[in-house]
Each structure stands twice: as structure tokens, then as C-alpha cells.
Protein backbone atom coordinates (compact mmCIF):
# COMPACT_ATOMS: atom_id res chain seq x y z
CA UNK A 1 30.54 -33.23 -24.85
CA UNK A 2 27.97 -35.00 -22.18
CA UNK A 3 30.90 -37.33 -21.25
CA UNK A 4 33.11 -34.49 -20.56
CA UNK A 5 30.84 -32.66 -18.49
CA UNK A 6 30.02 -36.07 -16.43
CA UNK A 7 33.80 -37.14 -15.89
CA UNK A 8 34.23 -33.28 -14.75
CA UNK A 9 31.66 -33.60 -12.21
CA UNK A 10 32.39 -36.76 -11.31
CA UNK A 11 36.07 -35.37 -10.33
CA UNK A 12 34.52 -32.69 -8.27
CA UNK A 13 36.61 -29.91 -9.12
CA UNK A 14 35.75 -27.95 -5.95
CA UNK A 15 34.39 -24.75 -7.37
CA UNK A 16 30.57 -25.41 -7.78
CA UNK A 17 30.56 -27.97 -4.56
CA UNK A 18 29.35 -26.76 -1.57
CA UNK A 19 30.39 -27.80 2.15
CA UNK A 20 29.16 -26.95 5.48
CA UNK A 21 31.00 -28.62 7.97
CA UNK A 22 30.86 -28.44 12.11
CA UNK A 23 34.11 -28.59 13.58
CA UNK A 24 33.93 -27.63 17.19
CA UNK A 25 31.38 -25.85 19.40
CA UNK A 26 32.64 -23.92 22.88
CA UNK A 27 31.74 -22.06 25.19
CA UNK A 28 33.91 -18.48 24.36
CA UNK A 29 32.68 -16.58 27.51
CA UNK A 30 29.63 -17.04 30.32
CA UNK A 31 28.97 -14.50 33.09
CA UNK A 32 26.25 -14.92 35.73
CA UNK A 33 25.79 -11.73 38.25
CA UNK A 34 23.02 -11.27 40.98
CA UNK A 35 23.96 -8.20 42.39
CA UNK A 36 20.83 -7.67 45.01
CA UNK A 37 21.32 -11.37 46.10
CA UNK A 38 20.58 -12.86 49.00
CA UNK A 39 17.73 -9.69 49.54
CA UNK A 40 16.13 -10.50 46.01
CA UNK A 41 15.31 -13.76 47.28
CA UNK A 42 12.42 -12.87 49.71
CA UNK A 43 10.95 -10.66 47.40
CA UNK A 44 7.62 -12.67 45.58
CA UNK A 45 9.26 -13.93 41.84
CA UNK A 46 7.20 -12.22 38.72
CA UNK A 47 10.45 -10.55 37.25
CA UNK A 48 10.53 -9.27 33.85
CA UNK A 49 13.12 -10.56 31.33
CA UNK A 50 14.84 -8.64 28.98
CA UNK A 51 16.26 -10.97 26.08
CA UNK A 52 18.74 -9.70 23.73
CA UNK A 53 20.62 -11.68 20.73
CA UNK A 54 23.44 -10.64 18.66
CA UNK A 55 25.74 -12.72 16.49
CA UNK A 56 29.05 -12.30 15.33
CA UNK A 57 31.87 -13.69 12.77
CA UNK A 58 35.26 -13.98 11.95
CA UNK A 59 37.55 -16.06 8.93
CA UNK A 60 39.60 -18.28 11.11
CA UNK A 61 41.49 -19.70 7.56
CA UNK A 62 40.25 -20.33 3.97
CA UNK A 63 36.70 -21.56 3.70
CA UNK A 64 36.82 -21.44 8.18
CA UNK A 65 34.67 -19.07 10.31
CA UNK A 66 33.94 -19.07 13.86
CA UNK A 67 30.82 -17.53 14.65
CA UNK A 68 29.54 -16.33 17.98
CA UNK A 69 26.01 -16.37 19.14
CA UNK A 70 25.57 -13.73 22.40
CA UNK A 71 22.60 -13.89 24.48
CA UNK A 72 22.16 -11.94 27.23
CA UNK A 73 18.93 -12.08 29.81
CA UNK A 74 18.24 -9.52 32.67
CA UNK A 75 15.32 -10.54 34.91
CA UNK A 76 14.23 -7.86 37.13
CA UNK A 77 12.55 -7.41 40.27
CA UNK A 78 10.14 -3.87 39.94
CA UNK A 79 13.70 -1.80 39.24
CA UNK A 80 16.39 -4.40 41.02
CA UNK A 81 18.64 -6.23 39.02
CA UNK A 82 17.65 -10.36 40.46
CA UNK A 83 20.28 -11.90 37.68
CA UNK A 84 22.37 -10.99 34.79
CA UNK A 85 23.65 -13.87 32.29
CA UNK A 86 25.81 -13.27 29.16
CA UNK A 87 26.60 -16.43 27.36
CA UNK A 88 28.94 -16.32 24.40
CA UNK A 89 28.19 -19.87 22.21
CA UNK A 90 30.99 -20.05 19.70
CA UNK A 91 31.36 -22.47 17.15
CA UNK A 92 33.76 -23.02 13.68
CA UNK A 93 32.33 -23.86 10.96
CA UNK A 94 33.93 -24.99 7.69
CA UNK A 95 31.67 -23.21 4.61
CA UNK A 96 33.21 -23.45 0.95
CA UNK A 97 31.57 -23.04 -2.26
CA UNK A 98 29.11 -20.87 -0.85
CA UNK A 99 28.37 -17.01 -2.60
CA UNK A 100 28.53 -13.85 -0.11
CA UNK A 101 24.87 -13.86 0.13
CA UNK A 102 24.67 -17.40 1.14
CA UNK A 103 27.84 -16.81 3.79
CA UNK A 104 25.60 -14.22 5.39
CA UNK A 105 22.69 -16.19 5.50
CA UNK A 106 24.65 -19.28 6.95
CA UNK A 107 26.45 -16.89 9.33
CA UNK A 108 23.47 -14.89 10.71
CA UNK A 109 20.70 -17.57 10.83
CA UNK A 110 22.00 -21.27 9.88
CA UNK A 111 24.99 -21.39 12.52
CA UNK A 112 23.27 -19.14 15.28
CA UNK A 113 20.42 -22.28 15.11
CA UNK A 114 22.67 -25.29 15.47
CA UNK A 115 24.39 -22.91 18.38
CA UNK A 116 21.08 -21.53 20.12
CA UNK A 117 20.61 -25.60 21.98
CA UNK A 118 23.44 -25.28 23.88
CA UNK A 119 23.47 -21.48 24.73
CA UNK A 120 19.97 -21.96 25.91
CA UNK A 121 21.08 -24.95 28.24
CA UNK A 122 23.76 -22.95 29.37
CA UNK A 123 21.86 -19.86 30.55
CA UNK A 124 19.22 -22.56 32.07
CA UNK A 125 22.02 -24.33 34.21
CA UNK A 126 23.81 -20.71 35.52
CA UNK A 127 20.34 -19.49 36.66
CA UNK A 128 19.24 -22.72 38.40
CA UNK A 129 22.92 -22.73 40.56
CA UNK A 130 22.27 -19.19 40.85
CA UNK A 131 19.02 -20.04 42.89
CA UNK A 132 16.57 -18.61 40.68
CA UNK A 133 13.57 -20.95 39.21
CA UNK A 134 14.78 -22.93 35.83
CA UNK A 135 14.79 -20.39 32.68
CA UNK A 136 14.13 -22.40 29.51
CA UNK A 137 14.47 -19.83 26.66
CA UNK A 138 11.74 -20.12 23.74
CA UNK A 139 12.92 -21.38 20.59
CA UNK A 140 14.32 -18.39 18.26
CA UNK A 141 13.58 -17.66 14.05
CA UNK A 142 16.59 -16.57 12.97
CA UNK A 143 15.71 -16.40 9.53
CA UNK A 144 13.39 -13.89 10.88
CA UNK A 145 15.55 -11.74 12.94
CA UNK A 146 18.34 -11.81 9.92
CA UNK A 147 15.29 -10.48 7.31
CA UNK A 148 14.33 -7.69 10.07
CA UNK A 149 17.67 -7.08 10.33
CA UNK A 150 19.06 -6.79 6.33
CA UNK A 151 15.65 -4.79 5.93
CA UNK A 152 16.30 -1.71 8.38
CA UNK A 153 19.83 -1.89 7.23
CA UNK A 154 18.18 -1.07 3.67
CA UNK A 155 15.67 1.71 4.78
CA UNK A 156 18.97 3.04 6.54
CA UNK A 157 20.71 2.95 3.38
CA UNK A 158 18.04 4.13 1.54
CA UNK A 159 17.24 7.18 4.47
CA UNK A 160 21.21 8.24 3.90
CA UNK A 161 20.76 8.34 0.43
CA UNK A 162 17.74 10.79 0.40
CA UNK A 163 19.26 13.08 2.87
């Protein structure tokens, strides 16, 4: 019985192997926007910046997602808008053998890290041509924002439930 077990392992069946493949990463949509520019430039530079994340997915084919990581920054000047930069990081990823829960995970913290690099270097190249001092976003936890996340989904379950 060993030996069958071994040769049906050994032919890798498909069903219990797992594969996470890269096939492409893109840029799927970048805008830059200063709208108080050039009068934003005399004004001293201590802006605020507003940071947002979101990602997103979508089955491209069997076992094939594309996933898109969105970051958007705002720096402000007091209540003036100095730059606005949306960058849309896309990339497809092949993930089979995988359960739902591990798709999710993969999806909303895995892929959003391999894609955060080259978001961040985009967003750090539009607001140096813009004419703004380098941005160099701080490294993101994913795994942490995806547990924050799944957790106030559950207390919003668990809120609609009681009421």
C-alpha cells in the first residue's frame, strides 16, 4: 500500500500540489495632480500625507487572478491640495491547489507584498517630476491590515446578527 501511495505522489496528480506562480506585473492606471501648482511651491514644505491602500481581485482563467494593489497619497499644504497620486500596481498571478482561505490570504496580503516595491517606486518617481521632494513610502504589514480587516468584517457580522 506504501508503494502505491509513493508512485501516486510521485505522479503528482495535481489536487494536493500547490502553485504560486508570477506571470506579469503592470502598471493598470497612475494619476499625478497638483492642482495649486506653481503657488504651492513658495509656500515652506511640512505637508501632511494622507496614505490610503486598498486591494482588489479578479479570476482571469482557471487557477489565474490578477490582483490590484491601489495606493493613493494626498500631501497637503494647511488646507491646499500640493499633490495627488493614485497608482494602480496590477499583477497575475497563477494560484492552484490552494483552499478559499488560503486564496484570500494570498490575494489580500501575499500578492499586495511582492506588488507594494514597484507601486512605491512609482509614486516616488511621479512626485519627484512633479517637483515635490522624493516620497519613499514606509514598508507596509499586510498580514496586518488583512487581520484588521477580516476582524471588523466579523464584529460587523456579528453587530447585524444581534440587531
Amino acid at each position: 500500500m506504501s508503494d502505491e501511495n509513493s508512485q501516486a505522489a510521485a505522479k503528482g496528480d495535481g489536487q494536493d500540489q500547490q502553485q504560486f506562480t508570477l506571470q506579469k506585473i503592470y502598471l493598470k492606471d497612475i494619476s499625478f495632480e497638483t492642482p495649486n501648482s506653481p503657488e504651492v511651491f513658495t509656500e515652506e514644505w511640512k505637508p501632511t500625507v494622507n496614505i490610503e491602500l486598498q486591494t482588489s481581485g479578479k479570476p482571469l482563467a482557471e487557477d489565474v487572478m490578477e490582483v490590484v494593489l491601489t495606493v493613493t497619497v494626498t500631501a497637503k499644504l494647511g488646507e491646499k491640495t500640493a499633490y495627488l497620486v493614485e497608482v494602480h500596481q496590477a499583477g497575475v498571478f497563477t494560484m492552484a491547489g490552494f483552499s478559499e482561505d488560503e486564496q484570500a490570504h494570498m490575494q489580500g496580503s501575499f500578492c499586495p507584498n511582492i506588488l507594494f516595491p514597484y507601486a512605491r517606486e512609482a509614486i516616488s518617481d511621479l512626485v519627484a517630476k512633479g517637483g515635490f521632494p522624493q516620497l519613499l513610502l514606509a514598508p507596509v504589514n499586510f498580514d496586518a491590515l488583512l487581520a484588521q480587516h477580516q476582524q471588523q468584517e466579523e464584529e460587523a457580522a456579528t453587530e447585524e446578527a444581534v440587531h
